[in-house]
Every structure is written in C-alpha cells, then in structure tokens.
Protein backbone atom coordinates (compact mmCIF):
# COMPACT_ATOMS: atom_id res chain seq x y z
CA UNK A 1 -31.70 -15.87 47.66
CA UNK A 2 -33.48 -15.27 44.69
CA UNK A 3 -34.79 -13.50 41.29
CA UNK A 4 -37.12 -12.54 38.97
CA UNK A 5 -39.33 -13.58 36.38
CA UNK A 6 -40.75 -10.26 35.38
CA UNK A 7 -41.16 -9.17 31.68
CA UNK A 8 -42.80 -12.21 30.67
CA UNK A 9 -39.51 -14.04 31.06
CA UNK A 10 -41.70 -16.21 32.95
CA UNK A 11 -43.58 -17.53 29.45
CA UNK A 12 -40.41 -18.63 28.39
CA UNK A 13 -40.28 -21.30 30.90
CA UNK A 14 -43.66 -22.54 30.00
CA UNK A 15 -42.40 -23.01 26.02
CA UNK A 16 -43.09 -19.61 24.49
CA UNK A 17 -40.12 -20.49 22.20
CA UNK A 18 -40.25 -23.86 22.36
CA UNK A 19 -38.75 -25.23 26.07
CA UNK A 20 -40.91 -28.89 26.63
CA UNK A 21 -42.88 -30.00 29.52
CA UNK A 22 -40.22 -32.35 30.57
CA UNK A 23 -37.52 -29.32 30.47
CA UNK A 24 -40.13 -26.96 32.15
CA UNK A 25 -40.04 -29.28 35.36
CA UNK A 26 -36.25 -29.76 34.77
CA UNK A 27 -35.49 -25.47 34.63
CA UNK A 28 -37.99 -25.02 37.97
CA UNK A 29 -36.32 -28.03 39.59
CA UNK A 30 -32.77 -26.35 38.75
CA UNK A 31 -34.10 -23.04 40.56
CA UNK A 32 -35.86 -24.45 43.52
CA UNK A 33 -34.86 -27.87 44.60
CA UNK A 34 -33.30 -28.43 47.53
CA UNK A 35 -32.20 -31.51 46.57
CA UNK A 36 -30.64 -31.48 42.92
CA UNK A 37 -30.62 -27.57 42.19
CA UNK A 38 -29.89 -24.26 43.79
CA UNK A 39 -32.93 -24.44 46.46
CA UNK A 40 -33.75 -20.45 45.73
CA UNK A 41 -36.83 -19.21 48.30
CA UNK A 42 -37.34 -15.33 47.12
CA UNK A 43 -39.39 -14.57 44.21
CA UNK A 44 -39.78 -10.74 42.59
CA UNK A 45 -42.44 -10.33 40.42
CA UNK A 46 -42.88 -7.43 38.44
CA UNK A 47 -46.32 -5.06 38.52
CA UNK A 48 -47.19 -4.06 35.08
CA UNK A 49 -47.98 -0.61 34.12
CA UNK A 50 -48.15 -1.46 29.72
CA UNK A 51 -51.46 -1.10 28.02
CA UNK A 52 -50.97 -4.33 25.78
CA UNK A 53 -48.64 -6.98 26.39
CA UNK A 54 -46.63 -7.84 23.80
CA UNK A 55 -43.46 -9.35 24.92
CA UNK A 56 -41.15 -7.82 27.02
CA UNK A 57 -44.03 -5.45 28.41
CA UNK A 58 -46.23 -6.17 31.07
CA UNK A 59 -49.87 -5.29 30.96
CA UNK A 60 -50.99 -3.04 33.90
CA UNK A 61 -54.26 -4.25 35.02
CA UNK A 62 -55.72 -0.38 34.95
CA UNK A 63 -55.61 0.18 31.12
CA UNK A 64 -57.88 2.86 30.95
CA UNK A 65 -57.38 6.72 32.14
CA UNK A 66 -60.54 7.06 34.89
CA UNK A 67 -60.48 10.54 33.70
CA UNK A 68 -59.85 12.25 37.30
CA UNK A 69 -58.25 10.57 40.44
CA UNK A 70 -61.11 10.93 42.20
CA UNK A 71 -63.00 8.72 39.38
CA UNK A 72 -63.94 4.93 40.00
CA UNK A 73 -61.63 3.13 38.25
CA UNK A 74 -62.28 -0.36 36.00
CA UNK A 75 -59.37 -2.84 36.54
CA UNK A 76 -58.79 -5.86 34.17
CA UNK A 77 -56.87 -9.08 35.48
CA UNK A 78 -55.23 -10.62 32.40
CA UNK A 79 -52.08 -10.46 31.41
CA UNK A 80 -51.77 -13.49 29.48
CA UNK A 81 -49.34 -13.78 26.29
CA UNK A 82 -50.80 -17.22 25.00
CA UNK A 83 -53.83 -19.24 26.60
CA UNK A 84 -51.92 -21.79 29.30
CA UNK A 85 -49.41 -19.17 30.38
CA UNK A 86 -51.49 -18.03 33.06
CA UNK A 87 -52.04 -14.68 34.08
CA UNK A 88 -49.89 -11.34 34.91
CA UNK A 89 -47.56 -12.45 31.69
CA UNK A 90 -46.87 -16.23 33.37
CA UNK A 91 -45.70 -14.30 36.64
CA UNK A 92 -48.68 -16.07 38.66
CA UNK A 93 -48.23 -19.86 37.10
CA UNK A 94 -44.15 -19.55 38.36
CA UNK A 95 -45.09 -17.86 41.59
CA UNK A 96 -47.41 -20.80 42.45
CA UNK A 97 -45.12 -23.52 40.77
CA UNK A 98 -42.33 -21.51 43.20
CA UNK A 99 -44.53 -21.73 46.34
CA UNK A 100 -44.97 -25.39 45.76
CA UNK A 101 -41.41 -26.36 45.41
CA UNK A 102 -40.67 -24.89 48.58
CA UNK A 103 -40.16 -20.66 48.07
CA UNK A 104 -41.77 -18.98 51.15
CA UNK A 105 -41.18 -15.02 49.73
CA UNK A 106 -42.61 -13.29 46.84
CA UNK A 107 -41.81 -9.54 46.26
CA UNK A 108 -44.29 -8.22 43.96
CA UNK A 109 -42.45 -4.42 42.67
CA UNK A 110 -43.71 -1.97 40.04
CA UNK A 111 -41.33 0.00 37.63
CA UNK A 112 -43.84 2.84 37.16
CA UNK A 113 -47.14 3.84 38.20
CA UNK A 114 -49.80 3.85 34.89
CA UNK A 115 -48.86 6.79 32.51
CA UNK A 116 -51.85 8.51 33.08
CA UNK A 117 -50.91 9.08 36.76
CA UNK A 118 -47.49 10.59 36.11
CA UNK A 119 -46.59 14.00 34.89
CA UNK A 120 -45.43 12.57 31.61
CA UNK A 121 -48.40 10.49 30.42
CA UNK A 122 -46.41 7.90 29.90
CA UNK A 123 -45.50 4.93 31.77
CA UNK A 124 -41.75 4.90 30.41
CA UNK A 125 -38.92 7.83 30.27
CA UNK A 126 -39.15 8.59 34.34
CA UNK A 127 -41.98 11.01 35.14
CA UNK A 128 -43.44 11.63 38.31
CA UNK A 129 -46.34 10.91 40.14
CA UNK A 130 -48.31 13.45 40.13
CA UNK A 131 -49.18 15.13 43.97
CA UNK A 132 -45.70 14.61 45.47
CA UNK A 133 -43.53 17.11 46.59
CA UNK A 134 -42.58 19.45 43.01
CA UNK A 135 -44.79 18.13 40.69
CA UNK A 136 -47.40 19.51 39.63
CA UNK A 137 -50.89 18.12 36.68
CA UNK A 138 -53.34 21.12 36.78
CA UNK A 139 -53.24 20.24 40.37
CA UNK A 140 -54.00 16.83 40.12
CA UNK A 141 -53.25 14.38 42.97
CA UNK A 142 -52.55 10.69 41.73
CA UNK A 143 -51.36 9.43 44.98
CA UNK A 144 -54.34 7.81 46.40
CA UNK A 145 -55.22 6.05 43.06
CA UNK A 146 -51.86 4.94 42.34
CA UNK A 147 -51.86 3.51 46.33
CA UNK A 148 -55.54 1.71 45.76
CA UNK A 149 -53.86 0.42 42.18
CA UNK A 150 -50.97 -1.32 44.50
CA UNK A 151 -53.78 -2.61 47.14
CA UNK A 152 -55.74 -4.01 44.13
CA UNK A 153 -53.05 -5.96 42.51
CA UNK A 154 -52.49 -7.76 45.98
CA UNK A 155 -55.71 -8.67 46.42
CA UNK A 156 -56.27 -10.07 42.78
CA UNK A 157 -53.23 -12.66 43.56
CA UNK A 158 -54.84 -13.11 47.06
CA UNK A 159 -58.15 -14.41 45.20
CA UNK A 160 -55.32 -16.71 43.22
CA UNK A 161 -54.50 -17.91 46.52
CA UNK A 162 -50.67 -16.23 46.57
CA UNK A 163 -49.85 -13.90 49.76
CA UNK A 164 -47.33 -11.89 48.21
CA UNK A 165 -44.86 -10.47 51.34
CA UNK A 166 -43.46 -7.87 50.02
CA UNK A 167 -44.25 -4.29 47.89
CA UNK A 168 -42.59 -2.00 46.13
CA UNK A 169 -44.00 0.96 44.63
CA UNK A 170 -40.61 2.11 42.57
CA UNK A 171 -37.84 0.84 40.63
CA UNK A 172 -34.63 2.27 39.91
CA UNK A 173 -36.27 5.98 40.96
CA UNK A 174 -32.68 7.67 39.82
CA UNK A 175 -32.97 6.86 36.30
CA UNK A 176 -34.67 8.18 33.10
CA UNK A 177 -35.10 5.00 30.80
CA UNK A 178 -36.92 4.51 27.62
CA UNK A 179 -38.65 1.59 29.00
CA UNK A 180 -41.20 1.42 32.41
CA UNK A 181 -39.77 3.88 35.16
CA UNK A 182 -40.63 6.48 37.38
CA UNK A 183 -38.67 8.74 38.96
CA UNK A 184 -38.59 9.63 42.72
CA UNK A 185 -36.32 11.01 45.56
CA UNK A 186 -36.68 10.57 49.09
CA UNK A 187 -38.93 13.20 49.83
CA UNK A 188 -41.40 12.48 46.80
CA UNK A 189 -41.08 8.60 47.81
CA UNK A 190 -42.26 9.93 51.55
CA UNK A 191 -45.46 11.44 50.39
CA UNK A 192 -46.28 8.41 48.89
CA UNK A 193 -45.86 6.40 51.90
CA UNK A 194 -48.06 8.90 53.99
CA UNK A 195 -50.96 7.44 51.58
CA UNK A 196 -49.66 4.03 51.24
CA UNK A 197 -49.43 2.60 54.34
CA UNK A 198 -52.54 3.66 55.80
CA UNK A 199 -54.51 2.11 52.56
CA UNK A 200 -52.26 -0.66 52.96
CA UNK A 201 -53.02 -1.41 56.49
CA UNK A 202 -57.25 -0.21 56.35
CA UNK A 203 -57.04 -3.26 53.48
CA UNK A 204 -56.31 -5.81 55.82
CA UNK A 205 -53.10 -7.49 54.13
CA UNK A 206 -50.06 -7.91 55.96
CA UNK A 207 -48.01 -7.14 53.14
CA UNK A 208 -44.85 -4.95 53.91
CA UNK A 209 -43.36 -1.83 51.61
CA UNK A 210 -40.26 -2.52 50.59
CA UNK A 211 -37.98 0.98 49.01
CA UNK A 212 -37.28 2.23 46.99
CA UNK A 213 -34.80 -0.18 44.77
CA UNK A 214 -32.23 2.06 43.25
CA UNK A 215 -29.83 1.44 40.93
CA UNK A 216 -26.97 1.18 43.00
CA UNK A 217 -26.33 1.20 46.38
CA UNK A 218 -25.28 4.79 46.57
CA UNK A 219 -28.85 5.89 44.95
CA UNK A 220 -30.79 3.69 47.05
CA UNK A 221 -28.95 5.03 50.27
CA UNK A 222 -29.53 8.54 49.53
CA UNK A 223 -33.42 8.07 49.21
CA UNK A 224 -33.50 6.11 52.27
CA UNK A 225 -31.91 9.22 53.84
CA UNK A 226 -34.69 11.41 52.25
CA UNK A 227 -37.49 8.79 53.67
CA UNK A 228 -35.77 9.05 57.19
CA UNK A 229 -35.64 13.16 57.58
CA UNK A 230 -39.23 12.74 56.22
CA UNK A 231 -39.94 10.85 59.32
CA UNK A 232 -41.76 7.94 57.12
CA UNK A 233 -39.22 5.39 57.67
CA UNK A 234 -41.33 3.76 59.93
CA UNK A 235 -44.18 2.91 57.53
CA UNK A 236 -41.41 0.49 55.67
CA UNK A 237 -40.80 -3.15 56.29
CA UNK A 238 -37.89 -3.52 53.76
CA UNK A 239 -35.24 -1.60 52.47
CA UNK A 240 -34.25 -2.53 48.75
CA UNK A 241 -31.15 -1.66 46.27
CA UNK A 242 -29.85 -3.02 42.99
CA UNK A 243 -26.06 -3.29 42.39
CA UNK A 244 -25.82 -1.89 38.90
CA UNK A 245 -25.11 1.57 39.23
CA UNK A 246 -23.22 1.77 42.43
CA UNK A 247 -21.23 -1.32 43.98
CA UNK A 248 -22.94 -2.84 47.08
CA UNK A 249 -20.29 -0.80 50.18
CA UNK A 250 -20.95 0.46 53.46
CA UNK A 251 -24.89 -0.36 55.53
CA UNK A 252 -27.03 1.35 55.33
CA UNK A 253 -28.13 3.42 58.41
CA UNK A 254 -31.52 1.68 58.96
CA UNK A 255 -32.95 -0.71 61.03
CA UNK A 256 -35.01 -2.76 58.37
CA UNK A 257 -33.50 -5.91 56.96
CA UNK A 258 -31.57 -4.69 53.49
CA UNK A 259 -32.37 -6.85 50.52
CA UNK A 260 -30.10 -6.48 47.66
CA UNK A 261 -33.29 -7.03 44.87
CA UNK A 262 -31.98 -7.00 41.51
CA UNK A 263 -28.17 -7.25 39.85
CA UNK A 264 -26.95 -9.18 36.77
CA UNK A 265 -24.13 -8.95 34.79
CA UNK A 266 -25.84 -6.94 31.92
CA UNK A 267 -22.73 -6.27 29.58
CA UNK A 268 -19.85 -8.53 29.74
CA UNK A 269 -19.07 -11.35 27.30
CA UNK A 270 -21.78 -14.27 27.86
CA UNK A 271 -20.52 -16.91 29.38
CA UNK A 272 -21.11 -20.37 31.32
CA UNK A 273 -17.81 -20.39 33.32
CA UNK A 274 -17.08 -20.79 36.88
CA UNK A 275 -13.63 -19.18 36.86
CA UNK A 276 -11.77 -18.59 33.90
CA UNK A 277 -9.66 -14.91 33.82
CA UNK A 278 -12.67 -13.47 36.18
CA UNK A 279 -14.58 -11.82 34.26
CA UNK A 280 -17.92 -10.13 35.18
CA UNK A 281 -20.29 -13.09 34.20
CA UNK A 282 -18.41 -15.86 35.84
CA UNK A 283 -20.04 -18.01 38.95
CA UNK A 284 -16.62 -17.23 41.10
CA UNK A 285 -17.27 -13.30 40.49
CA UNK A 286 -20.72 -13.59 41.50
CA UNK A 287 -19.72 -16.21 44.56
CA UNK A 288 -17.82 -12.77 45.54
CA UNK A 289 -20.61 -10.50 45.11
CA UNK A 290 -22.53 -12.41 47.28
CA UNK A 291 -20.31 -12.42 49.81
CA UNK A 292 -19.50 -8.66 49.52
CA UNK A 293 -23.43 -7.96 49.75
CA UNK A 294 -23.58 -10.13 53.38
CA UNK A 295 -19.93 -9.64 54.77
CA UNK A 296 -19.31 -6.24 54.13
CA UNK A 297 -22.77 -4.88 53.48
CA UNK A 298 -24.96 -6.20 55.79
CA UNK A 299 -27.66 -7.96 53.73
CA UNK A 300 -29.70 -10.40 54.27
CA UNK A 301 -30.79 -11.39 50.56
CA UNK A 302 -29.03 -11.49 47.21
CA UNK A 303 -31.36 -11.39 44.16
CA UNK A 304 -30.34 -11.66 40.29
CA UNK A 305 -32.01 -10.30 38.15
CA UNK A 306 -33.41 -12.97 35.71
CA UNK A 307 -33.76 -16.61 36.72
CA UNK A 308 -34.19 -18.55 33.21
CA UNK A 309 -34.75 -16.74 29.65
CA UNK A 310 -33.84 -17.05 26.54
CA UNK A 311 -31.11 -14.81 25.92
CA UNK A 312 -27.42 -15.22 25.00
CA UNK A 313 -26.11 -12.35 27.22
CA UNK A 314 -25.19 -12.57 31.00
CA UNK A 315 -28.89 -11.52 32.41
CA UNK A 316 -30.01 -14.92 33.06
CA UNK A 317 -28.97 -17.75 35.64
CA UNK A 318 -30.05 -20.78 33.44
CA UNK A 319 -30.45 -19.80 29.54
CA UNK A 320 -32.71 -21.45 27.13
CA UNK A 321 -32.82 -22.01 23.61
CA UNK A 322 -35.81 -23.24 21.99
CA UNK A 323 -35.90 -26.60 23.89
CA UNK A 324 -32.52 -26.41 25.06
CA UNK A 325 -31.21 -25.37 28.70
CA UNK A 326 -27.79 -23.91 28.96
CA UNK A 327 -27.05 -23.98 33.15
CA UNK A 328 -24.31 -20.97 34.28
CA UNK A 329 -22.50 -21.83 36.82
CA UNK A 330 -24.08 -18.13 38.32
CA UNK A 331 -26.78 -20.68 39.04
CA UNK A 332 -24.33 -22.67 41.32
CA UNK A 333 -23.27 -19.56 43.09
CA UNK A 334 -26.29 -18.78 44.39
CA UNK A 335 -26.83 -22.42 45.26
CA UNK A 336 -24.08 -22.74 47.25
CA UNK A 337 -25.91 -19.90 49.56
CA UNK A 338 -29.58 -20.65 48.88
CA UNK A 339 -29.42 -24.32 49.39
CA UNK A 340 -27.98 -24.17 53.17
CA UNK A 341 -29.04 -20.53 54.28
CA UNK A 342 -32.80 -20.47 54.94
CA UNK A 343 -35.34 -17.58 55.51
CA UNK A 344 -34.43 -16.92 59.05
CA UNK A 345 -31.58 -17.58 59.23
CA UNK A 346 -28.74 -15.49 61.40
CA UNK A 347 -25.25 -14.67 60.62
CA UNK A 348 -22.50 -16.43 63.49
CA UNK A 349 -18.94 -16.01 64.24
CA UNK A 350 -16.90 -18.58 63.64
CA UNK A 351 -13.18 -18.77 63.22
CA UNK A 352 -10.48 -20.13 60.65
CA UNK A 353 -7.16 -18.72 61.95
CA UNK A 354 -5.20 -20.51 59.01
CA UNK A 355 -7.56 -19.64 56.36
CA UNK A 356 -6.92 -15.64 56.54
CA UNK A 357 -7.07 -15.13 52.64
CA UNK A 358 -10.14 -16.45 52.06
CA UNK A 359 -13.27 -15.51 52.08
CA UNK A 360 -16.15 -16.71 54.43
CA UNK A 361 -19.22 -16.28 55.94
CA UNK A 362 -21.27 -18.37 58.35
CA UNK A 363 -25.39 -18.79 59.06
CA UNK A 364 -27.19 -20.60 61.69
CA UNK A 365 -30.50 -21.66 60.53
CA UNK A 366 -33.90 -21.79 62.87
CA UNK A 367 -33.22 -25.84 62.86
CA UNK A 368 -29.67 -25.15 64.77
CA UNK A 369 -27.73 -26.42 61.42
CA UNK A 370 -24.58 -24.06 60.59
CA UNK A 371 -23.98 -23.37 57.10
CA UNK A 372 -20.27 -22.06 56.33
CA UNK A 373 -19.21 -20.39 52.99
CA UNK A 374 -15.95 -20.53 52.19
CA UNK A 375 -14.36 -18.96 49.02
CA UNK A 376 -10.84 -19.38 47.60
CA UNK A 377 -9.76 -17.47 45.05
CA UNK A 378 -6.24 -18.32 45.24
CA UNK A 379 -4.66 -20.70 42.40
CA UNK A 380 -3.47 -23.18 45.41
CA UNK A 381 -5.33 -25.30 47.48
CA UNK A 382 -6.12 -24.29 51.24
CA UNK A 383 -6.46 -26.43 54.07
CA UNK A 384 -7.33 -25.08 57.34
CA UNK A 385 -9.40 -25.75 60.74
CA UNK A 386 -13.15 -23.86 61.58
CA UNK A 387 -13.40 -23.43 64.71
CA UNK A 388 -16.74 -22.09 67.07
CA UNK A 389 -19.13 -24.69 65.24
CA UNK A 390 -21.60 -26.57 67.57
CA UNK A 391 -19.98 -29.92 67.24
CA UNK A 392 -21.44 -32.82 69.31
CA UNK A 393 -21.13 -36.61 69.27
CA UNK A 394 -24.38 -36.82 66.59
CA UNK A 395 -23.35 -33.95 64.53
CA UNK A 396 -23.08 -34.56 61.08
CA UNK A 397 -21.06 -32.06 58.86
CA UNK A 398 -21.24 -32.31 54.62
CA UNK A 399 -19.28 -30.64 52.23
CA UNK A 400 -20.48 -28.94 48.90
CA UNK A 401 -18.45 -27.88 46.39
CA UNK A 402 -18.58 -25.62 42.75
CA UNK A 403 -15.76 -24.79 40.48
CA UNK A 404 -14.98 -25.70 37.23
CA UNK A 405 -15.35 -29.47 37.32
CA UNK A 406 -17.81 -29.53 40.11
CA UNK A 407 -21.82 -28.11 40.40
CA UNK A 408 -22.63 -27.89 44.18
CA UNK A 409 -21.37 -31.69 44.30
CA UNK A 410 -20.90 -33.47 47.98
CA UNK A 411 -17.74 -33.83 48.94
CA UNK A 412 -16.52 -35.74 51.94
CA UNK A 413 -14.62 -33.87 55.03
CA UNK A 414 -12.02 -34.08 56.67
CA UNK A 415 -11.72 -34.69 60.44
CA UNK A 416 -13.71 -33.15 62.67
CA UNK A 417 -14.41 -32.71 66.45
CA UNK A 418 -15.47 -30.27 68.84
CA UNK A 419 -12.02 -28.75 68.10
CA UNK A 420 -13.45 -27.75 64.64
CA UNK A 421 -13.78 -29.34 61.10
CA UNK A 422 -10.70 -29.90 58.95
CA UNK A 423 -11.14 -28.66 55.49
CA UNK A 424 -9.69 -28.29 52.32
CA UNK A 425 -10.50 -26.47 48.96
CA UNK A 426 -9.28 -26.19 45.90
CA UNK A 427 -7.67 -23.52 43.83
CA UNK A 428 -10.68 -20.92 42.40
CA UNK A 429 -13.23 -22.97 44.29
CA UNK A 430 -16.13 -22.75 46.88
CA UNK A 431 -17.47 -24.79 49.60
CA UNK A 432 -19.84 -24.93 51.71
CA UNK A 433 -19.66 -26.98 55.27
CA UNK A 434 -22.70 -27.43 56.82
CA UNK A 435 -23.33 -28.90 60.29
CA UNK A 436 -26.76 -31.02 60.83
CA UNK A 437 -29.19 -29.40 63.11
C-alpha cells in the first residue's frame, strides 16, 4: 500500500506553505507508522522531465537539448524549490524519511521523456518518442538516450544512498494532456524495452521495469497485450494501471505481480467522511476499492495518488493548510490494509459461512500472522464465525476498527478457538482481525 509525493507535493510536507517541524513528523508518522498511523511501505516518485521547477513541475535533470542522440549529454541533479527541501522537488528528503520509518519499496515513474526527445518538442500534450514503431524526427532515434536518461536518474539516488525497486518509463500512455505525458501503445512501449532492459541490466542495478501505467485498467490491459505479441513481456518485472479511466475488473493475463499505481478521487465533493451517503471521496468507498483491486482483480498493491498536500479537493489522503493537518478517513482505509498486510505477503482462504454479504479478504504474512479484512456495508451490525485461521493455544488475535467514530482503533474480540474467531461489526464499518505470528 502506498502513494505518491510527486509534483513537489513533497515540499509541502517540509512547510512550503507553512506546515511546522512538529506537524512534519506528525503528517510522516500518520503515513508510515506502524504503530499510531496507516503503516504505508510503497513509495512512487515521480521523474521530472520540466526545464525549471516552479511548483507543480518537476525539473528533469537533462535540461539541455544534446543536439543529436548520439551527442554526450550534461545532466544536472537539482531539483530543489527552496534550500532545505532537498533535491528532485523534496521527492529524495520523503523517500529517505519513508525508508527510515519502515517503507521497503520506492517506484520511481516518469510522465514523459524530455521534450526534445519526443516528436512534439515538448514534454507535455502526449508526443512520442521518437524511433518507435510510427514515428518518425528526420530519422532521429531517441530511444537509447531516453533509456541512459532512466539509468542516470537511478544511479544519482543510488549515490544518495536510495535503491529505488521499481521503473517506469510511461504514465498514462492513452492520454493527450496539457501537462507532462507521452503517449505510447504496446508496440511503441516494446521497442523501448528492447533498449531498456539491456542498458538496464549492462548498468548493474537490479531495478525492475514496471508498465506501462494507464489510465484505467482497460488501457493498461490493452498495452500489456501489445508488449506480449511483441514478445517483450519478459524484460518486465511489474505490471502497472491507474483506476481513473477504466474501473479496476477482470486480471490481467500476465504472470507479473499487478500493482494498481495511482487512483484518487479527483472530482467529487471534498470531504473527510468515512461513510456518509457514499460518495466517491469517502474512506468506506475507497475500503471497497481496495478490496475490488485484490478480490476481484488480482492485485497485489493499491496506491493513491497523493499522500499529504495542500489542497481542498479529494486528491490527497491527509490535507494541509498552512500549519494545519486535516486527516481523511481515505487515510484509515488504506491503514486498515497497510498496517497488517506486509510486502510479501500471500492471499489465504478462509471462511465466514454467516457473513455472506460482506466483504473480505485474508493475507498471511512471511511471520505466519493472518490479517483478515472484513467490510460491512450494511446499516446493521453482523456477527459471524472465521473459520480456516491457524489458531493455537499462544495465538493471539486483535481487532481494528474504522468508521465514523473510530480511526483504525483496537477493539477487543470475541471468542475464539481453533473452531474460528467470533466477530462482530458494526453497521458501515471495517475491521480487521489479525492473528499473531
């Protein structure tokens, strides 16, 4: 479970309008403890392709046009907004202040390659890269540069001491924006990789591609297709989708872990809420989404898209303003996942014959501890029986609970045995019962 802090969102934790010291610790806490917020261990930062950095852009650290691909090219690693933000607009001080409370992934994705690579000149509305399939600069061949651009970015964070897992090399490839995008299909996206992973591997990272983060689900699918009857799928290590454009359905055909990378509620009314008439922002809905993404859709990570900010719409989980934090209860929803579910962690069968209508999941964790999510969106309490949990004489079993009067708060259980745990849960409510290891 996790997010971003791409855009320089990340500066706004670190006071760029105003948040203190004490509430810096206090918003990073929120995202990462395990013990008093939602425990989140995923990270996506966001590789710039702007050739300043005021905010909301982020600066690509190739600013000037080589003049050919086959030129040498003269990177810059900066990035900062204001001195003690750090570099790659803050993204680098919250990946490290991540790592040390406890996250183990960061995902490092870029939204376009640098203008003067792409058929457009420009690193926003879409464009291609020039030398894939179709495309055409005076028969220019950007590939190669834009792959030893992706290799160099890793290795500046390496000499900041951050292995970053994961890379993408496109973002949203299906849709024509005004702001940093390139466009791509699966084909295109293929030649790439026939460039990419070879430079990748001769560099001596063990950093995986992740693709190709469409919009939706149905746009990501299709290029995934395109990369498969290209025959490249084997130069991927993850496969990555948003949940914008296309709800989160049916798996994909692939056998690479699925992430679901980015996903917010971008337009409804903003809102703090847990459950009031259900609405798109609230911490039930997104409880739901979750569960649709790993029930029905066979992922194995749910990112949103912005972690703190200061904003008044939906986008973030925590919002700030000026030196005050606002928590959604979006937060909480992801907590109830991130805090029990751990990198490694595999999906089990277990059973609740009396609790038909709602909705659960269940993960066993490397340790042997069992978490179980259980969501009830009725308006009546349920009380029912799990069954197939590894219940011995030492187990210990906890319950967590979020809904409207409640933020990921222990709870006690009911009875339990090697018969199963008794359980109850309120009305518009979700728990989480997890077993000690």
């Amino acid at each position: 479970m996790g997010f971003a802090e791409a855009f320089q969102r990340g500066t706004q934790i670190y006071g760029a309008d105003g948040l203190s010291e004490a509430n810096t610790s206090y918003v990073l806490d929120l995202l990462y403890s395990n013990k008093n917020g939602a425990g989140m261990t995923i990270l996506r930062n966001g590789i710039g392709s702007s050739l300043a950095n005021p905010y909301d852009l982020m600066k690509t650290i190739e600013p000037n046009d080589p003049g050919s691909p086959d030129s040498e090219p003269t990177y810059d690693w900066q990035g900062t907004v204001k001195p003690g933000f750090g570099l790659d607009s803050g993204q680098l001080r919250v990946t490290k202040d991540a790592i040390a409370r406890g996250v183990q992934t960061v995902y490092a994705d870029a939204w376009s390659a640098p203008g003067f690579m792409k058929n457009n000149s420009n690193e926003n509305y879409g464009g291609y890269l020039c030398g894939v399939t179709g495309i055409d600069c005076d028969g220019e061949d950007w590939k190669q540069a834009y792959a030893d651009y992706l290799v160099q970015y890793l290795m500046f964070y390496k000499e900041e001491g951050v292995h970053i897992d994961y890379v993408g090399f496109l973002n949203e490839p299906d849709l024509n924006v005004s702001y940093a995008s390139m466009l791509s299909d699966g084909q295109q996206a293929a030649d790439f990789l026939e460039v990419f992973y070879p430079t990748l591997q001769a560099s001596g990272l063990d950093t995986e591609i992740a693709c190709c983060d469409g919009s939706g689900w149905d746009q990501s699918r299709e290029r995934i297709e395109g990369i498969q009857a290209a025959g490249a799928e084997s130069t991927l290590g993850l496969v990555t989708s948003h949940g914008y454009e296309s709800y989160p359905n049916t798996p994909f055909d692939t056998q690479h872990k699925v992430w679901e990378t980015e996903w917010a509620d971008l337009n409804g009314e903003p809102t703090l809420a847990w459950y009031t008439n259900g609405s798109s922002g609230e911490g039930l809905t997104w409880a739901n989404n979750i569960h649709q993404l790993f029930a029905v859709s066979n992922a194995s990570a749910a990112l949103y898209w912005i972690g703190a900010d200061n904003t008044t719409t939906n986008s973030a989980l925590i919002l700030l303003d000026g030196d005050t934090v606002h928590v959604s209860k979006r937060l909480w929803a992801f907590g109830q996942y991130s805090r029990f579910v751990k990198p490694g962690a595999t999906r089990v069968d277990v059973s609740a014959p009396d609790a038909s209508a709602l909705n659960m999941t269940a993960f066993e964790n490397f340790d042997g501890s069992v978490a179980v999510q259980i969501i009830n969106n009725g308006d009546s309490t349920e009380n029912f029986k799990v069954s197939g949990l590894p219940l011995h004489w030492h187990t210990e079993v906890s319950g967590w609970l979020t809904n409207n009067d409640h933020d990921l708060t222990y709870v006690p259980v009911g009875r339990f045995g090697r018969g199963g745990v008794h359980a109850s849960v309120p009305p518009f409510s979700m728990m989480s019962l997890v077993t000690s290891g």
